[in-house]
Structures are given as structure tokens and as C-alpha cells.
ModelCIF file with pLDDT and N, C-alpha, C, O atoms, coordinates in Angstrom:
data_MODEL
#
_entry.id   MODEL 
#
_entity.id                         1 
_entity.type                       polymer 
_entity.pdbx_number_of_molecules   1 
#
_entity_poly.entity_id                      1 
_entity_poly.type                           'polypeptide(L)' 
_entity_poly.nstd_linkage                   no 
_entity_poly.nstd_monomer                   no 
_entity_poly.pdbx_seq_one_letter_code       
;(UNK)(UNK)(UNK)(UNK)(UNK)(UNK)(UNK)(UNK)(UNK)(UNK)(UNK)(UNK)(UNK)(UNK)(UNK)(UNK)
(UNK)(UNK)(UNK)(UNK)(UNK)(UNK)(UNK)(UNK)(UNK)(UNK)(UNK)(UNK)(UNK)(UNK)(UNK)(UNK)
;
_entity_poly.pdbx_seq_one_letter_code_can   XXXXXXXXXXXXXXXXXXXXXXXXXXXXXXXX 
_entity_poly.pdbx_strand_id                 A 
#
loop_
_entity_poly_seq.entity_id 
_entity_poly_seq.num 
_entity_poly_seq.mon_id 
_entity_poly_seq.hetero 
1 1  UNK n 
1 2  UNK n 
1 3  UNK n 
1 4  UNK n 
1 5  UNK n 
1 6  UNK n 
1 7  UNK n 
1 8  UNK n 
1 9  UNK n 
1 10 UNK n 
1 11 UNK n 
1 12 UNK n 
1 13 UNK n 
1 14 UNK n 
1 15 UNK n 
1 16 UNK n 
1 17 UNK n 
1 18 UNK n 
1 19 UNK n 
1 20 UNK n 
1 21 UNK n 
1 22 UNK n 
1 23 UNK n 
1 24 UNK n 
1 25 UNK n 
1 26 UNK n 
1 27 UNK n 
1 28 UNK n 
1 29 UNK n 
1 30 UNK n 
1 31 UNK n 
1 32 UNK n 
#
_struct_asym.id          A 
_struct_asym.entity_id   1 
#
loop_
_ma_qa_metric.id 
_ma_qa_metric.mode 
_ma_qa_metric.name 
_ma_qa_metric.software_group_id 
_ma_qa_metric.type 
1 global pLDDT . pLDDT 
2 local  pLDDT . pLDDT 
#
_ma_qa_metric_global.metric_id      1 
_ma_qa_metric_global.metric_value   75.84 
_ma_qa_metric_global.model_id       1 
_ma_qa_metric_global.ordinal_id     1 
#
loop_
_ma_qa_metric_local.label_asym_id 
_ma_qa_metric_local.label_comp_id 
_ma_qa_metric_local.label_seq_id 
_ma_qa_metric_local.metric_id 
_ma_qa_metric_local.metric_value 
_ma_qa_metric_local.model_id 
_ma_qa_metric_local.ordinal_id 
A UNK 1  2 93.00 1 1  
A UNK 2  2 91.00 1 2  
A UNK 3  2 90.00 1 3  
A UNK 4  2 91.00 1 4  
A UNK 5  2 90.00 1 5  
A UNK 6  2 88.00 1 6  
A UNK 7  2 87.00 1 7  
A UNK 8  2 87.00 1 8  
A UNK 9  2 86.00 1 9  
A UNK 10 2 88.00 1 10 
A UNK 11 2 87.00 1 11 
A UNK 12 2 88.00 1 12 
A UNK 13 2 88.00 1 13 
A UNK 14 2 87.00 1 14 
A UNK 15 2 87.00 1 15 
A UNK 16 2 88.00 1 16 
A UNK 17 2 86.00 1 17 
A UNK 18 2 84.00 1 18 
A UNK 19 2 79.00 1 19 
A UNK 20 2 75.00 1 20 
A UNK 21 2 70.00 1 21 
A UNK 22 2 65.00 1 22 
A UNK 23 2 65.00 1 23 
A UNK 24 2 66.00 1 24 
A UNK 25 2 65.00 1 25 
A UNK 26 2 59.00 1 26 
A UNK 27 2 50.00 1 27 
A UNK 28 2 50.00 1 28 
A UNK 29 2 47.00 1 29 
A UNK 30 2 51.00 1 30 
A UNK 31 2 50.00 1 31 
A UNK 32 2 49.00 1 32 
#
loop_
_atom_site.group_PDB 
_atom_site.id 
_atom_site.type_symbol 
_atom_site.label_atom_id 
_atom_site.label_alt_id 
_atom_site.label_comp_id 
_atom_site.label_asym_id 
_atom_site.label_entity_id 
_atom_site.label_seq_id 
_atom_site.pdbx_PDB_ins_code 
_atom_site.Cartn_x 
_atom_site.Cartn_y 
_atom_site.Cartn_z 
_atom_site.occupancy 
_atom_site.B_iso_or_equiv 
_atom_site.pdbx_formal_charge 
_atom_site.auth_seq_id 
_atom_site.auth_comp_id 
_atom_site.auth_asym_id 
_atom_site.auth_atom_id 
_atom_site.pdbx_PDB_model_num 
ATOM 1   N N  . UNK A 1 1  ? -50.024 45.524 63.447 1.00 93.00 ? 1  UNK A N  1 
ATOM 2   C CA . UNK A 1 1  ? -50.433 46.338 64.585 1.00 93.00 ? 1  UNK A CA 1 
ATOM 3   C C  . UNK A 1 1  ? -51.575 45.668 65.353 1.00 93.00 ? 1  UNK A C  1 
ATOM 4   O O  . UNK A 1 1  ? -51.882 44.500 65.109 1.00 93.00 ? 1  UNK A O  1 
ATOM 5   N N  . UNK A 1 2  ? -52.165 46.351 66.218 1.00 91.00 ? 2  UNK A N  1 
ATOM 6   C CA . UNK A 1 2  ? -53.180 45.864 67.068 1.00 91.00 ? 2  UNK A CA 1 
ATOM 7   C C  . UNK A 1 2  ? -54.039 45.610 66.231 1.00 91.00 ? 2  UNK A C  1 
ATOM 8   O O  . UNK A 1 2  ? -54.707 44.588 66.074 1.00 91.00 ? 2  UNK A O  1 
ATOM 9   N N  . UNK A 1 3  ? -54.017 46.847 65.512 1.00 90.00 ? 3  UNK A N  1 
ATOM 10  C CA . UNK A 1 3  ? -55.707 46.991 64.668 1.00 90.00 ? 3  UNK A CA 1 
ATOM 11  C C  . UNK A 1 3  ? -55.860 46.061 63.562 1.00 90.00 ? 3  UNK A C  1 
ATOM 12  O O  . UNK A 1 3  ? -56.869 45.593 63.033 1.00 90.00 ? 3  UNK A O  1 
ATOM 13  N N  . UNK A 1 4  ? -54.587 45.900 63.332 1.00 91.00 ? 4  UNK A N  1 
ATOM 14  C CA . UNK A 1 4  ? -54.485 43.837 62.224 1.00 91.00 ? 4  UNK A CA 1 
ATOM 15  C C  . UNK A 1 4  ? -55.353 43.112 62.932 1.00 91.00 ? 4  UNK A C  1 
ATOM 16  O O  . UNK A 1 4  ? -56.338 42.700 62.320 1.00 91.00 ? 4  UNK A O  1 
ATOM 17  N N  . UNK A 1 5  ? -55.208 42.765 64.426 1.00 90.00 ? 5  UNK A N  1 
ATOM 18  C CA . UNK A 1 5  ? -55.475 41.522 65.278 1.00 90.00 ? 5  UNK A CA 1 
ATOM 19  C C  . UNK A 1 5  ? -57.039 41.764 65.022 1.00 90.00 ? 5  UNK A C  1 
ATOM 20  O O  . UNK A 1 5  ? -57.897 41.006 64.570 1.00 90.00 ? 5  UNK A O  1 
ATOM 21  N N  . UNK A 1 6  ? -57.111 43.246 65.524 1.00 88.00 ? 6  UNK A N  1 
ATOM 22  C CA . UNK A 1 6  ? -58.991 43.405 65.908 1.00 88.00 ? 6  UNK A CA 1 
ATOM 23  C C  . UNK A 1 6  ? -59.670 43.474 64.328 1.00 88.00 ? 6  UNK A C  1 
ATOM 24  O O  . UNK A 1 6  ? -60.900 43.514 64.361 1.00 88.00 ? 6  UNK A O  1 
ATOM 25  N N  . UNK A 1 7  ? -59.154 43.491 63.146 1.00 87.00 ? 7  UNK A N  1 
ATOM 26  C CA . UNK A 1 7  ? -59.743 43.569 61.823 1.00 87.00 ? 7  UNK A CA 1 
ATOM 27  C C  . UNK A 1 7  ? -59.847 42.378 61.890 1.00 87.00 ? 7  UNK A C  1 
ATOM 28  O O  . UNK A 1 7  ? -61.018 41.997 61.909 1.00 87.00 ? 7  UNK A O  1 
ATOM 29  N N  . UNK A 1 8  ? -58.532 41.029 61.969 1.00 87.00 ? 8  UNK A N  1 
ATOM 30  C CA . UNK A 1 8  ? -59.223 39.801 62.124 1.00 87.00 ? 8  UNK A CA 1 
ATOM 31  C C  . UNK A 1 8  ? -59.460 39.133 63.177 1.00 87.00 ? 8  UNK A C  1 
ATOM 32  O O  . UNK A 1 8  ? -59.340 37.910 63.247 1.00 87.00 ? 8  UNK A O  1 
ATOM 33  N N  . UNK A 1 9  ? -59.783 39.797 64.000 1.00 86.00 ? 9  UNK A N  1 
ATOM 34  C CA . UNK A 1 9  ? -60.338 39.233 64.965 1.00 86.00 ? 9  UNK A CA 1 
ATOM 35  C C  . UNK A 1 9  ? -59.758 37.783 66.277 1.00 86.00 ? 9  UNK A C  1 
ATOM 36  O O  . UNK A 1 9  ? -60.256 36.718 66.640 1.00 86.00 ? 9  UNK A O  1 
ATOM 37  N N  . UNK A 1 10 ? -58.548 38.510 66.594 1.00 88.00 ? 10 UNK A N  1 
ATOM 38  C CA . UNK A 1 10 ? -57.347 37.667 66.971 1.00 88.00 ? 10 UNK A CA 1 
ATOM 39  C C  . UNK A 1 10 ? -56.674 38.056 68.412 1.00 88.00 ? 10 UNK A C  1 
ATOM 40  O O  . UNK A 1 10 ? -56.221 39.152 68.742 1.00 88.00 ? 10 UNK A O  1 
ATOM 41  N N  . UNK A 1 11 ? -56.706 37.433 68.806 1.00 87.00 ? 11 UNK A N  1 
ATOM 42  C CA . UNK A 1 11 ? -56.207 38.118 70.621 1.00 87.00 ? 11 UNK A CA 1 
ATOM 43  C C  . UNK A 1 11 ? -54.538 38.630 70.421 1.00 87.00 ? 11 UNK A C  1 
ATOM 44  O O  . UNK A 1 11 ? -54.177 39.762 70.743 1.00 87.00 ? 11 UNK A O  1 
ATOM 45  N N  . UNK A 1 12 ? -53.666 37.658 69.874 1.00 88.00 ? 12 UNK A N  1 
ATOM 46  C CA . UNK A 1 12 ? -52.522 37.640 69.550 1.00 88.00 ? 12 UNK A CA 1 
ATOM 47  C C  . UNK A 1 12 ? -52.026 37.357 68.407 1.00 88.00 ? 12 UNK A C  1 
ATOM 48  O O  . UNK A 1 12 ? -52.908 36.877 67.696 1.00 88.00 ? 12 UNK A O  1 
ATOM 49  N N  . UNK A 1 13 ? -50.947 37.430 67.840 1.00 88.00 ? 13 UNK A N  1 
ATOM 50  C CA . UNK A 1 13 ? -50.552 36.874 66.827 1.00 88.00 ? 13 UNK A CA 1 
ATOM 51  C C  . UNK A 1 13 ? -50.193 35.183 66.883 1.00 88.00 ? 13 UNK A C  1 
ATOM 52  O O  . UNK A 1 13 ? -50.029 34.551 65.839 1.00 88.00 ? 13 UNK A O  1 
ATOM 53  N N  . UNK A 1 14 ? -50.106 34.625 68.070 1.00 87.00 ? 14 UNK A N  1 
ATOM 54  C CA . UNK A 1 14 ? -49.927 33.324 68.154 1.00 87.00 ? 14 UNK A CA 1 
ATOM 55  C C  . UNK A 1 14 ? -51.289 32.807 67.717 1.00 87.00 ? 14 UNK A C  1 
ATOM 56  O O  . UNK A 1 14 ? -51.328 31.621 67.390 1.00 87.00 ? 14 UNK A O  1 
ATOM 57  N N  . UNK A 1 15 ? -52.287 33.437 67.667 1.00 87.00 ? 15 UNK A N  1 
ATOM 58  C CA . UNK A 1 15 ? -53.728 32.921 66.941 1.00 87.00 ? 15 UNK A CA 1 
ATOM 59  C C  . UNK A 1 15 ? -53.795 33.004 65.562 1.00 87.00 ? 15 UNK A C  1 
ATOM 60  O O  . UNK A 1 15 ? -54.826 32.643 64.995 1.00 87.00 ? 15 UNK A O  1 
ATOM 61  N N  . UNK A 1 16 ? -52.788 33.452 64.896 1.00 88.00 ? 16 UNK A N  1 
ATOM 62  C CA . UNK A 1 16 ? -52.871 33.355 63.696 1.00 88.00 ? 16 UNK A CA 1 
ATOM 63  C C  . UNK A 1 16 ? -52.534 32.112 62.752 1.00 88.00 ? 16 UNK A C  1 
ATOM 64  O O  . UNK A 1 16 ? -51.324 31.920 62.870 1.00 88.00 ? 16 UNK A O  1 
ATOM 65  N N  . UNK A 1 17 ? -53.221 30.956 61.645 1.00 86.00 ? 17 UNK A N  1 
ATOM 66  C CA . UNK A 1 17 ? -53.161 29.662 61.707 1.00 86.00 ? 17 UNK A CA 1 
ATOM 67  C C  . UNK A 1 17 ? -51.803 29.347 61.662 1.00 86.00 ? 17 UNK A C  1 
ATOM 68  O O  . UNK A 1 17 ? -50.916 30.193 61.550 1.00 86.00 ? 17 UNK A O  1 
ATOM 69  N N  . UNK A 1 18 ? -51.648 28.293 61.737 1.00 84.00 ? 18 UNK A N  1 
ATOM 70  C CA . UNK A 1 18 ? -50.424 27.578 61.420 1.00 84.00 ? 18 UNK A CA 1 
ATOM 71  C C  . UNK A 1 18 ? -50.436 27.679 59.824 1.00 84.00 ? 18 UNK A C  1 
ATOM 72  O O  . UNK A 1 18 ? -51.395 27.441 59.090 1.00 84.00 ? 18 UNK A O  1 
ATOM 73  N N  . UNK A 1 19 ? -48.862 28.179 59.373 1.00 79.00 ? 19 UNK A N  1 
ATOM 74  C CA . UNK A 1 19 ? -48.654 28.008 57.768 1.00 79.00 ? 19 UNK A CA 1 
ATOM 75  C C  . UNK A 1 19 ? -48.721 26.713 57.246 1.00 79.00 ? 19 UNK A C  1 
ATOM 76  O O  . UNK A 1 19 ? -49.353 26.292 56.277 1.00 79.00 ? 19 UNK A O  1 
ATOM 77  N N  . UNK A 1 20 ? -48.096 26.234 57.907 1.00 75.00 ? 20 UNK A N  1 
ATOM 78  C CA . UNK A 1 20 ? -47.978 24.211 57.392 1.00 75.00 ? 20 UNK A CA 1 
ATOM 79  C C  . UNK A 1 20 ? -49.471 23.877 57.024 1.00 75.00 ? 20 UNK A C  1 
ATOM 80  O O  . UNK A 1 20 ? -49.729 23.106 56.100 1.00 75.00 ? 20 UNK A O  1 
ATOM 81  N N  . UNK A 1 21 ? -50.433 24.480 57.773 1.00 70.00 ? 21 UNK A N  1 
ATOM 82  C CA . UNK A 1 21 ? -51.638 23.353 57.546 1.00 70.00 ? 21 UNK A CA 1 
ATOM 83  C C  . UNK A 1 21 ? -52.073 24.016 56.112 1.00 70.00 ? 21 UNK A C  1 
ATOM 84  O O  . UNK A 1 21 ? -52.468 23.316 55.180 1.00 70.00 ? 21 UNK A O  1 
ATOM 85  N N  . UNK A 1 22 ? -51.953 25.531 56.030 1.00 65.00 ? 22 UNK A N  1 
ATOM 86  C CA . UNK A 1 22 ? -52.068 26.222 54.578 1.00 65.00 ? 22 UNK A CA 1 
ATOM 87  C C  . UNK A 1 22 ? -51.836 25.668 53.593 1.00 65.00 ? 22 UNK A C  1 
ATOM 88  O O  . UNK A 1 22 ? -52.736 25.363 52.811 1.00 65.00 ? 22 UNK A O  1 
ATOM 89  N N  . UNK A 1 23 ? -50.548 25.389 53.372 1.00 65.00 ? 23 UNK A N  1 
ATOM 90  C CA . UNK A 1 23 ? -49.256 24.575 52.207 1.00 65.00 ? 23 UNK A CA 1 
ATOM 91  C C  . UNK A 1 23 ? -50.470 23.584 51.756 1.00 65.00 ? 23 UNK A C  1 
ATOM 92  O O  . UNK A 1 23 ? -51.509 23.641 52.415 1.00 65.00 ? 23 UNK A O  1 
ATOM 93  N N  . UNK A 1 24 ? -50.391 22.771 50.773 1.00 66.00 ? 24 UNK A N  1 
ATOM 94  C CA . UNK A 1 24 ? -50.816 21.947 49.868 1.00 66.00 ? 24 UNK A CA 1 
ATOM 95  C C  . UNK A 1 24 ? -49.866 20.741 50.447 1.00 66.00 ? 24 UNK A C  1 
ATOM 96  O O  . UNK A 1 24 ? -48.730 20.930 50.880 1.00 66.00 ? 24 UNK A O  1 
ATOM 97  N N  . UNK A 1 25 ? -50.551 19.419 50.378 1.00 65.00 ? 25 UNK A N  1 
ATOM 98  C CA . UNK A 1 25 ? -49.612 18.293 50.959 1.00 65.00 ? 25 UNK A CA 1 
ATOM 99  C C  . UNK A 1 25 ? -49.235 17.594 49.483 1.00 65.00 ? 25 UNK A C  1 
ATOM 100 O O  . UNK A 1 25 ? -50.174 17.361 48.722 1.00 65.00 ? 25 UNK A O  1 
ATOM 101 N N  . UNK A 1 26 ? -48.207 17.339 49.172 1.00 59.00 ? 26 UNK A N  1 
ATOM 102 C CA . UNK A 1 26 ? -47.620 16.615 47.926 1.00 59.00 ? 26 UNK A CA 1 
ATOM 103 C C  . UNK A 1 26 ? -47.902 15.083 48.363 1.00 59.00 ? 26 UNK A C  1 
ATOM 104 O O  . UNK A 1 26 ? -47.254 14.354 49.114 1.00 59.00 ? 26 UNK A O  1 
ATOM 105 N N  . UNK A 1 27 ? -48.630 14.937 47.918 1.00 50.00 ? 27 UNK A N  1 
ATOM 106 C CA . UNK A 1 27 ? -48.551 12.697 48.252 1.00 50.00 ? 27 UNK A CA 1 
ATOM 107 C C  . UNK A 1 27 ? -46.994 12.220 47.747 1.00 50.00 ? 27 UNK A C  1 
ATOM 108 O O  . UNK A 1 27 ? -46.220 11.980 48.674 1.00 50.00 ? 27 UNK A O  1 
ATOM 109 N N  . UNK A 1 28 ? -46.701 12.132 46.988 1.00 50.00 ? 28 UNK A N  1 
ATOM 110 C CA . UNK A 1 28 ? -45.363 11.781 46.535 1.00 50.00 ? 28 UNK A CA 1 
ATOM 111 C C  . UNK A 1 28 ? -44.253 13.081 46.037 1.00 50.00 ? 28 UNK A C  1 
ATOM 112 O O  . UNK A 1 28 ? -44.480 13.835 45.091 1.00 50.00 ? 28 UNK A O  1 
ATOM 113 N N  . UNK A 1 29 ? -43.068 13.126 46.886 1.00 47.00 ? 29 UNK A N  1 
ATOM 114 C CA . UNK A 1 29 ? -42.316 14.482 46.764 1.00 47.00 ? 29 UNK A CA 1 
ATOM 115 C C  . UNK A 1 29 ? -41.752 13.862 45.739 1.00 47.00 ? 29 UNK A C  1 
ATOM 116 O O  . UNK A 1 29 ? -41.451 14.639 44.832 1.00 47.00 ? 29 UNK A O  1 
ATOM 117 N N  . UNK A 1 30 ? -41.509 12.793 45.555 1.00 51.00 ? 30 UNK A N  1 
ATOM 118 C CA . UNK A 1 30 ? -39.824 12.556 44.636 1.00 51.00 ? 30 UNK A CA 1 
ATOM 119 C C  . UNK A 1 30 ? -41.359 12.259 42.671 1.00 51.00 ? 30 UNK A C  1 
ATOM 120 O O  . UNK A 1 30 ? -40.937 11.790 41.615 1.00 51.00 ? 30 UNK A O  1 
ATOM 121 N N  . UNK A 1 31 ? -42.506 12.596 42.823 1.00 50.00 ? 31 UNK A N  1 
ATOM 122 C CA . UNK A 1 31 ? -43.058 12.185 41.752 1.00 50.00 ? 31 UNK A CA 1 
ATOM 123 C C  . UNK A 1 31 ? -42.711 12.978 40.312 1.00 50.00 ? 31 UNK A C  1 
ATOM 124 O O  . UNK A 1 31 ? -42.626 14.138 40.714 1.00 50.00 ? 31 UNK A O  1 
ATOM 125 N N  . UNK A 1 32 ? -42.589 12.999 39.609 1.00 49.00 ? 32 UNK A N  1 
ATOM 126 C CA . UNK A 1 32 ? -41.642 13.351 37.905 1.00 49.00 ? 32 UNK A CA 1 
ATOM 127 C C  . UNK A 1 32 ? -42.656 14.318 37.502 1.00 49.00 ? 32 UNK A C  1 
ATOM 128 O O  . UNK A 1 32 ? -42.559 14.901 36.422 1.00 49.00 ? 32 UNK A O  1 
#
């Protein structure tokens, strides 16, 4: 709702971060 945005403090929901940068980066995907 709105009152999500104004609790965190967000004009829109397009201000909310990007998930990707969240995620953890794996250095090696294929590693055992």
C-alpha cells in the first residue's frame, strides 16, 4: 500500500532496491 512506501520511506515502488544487487555473488558457479 501507500503506507508501505511512507513506512519506508519511498516515492514509488520503482525505488525499491534492485534484488540482484541483494543476492550473494558466487565467484565460481560450476565450484563442487
Amino acid at each position: 500500500t501507500h503506507e508501505f512506501l511512507d513506512y519506508f520511506g519511498l516515492a514509488t515502488k520503482d525505488d525499491l532496491p534492485d534484488i540482484s544487487s541483494l543476492l550473494p555473488k558466487d565467484e565460481d558457479p560450476e565450484k563442487d
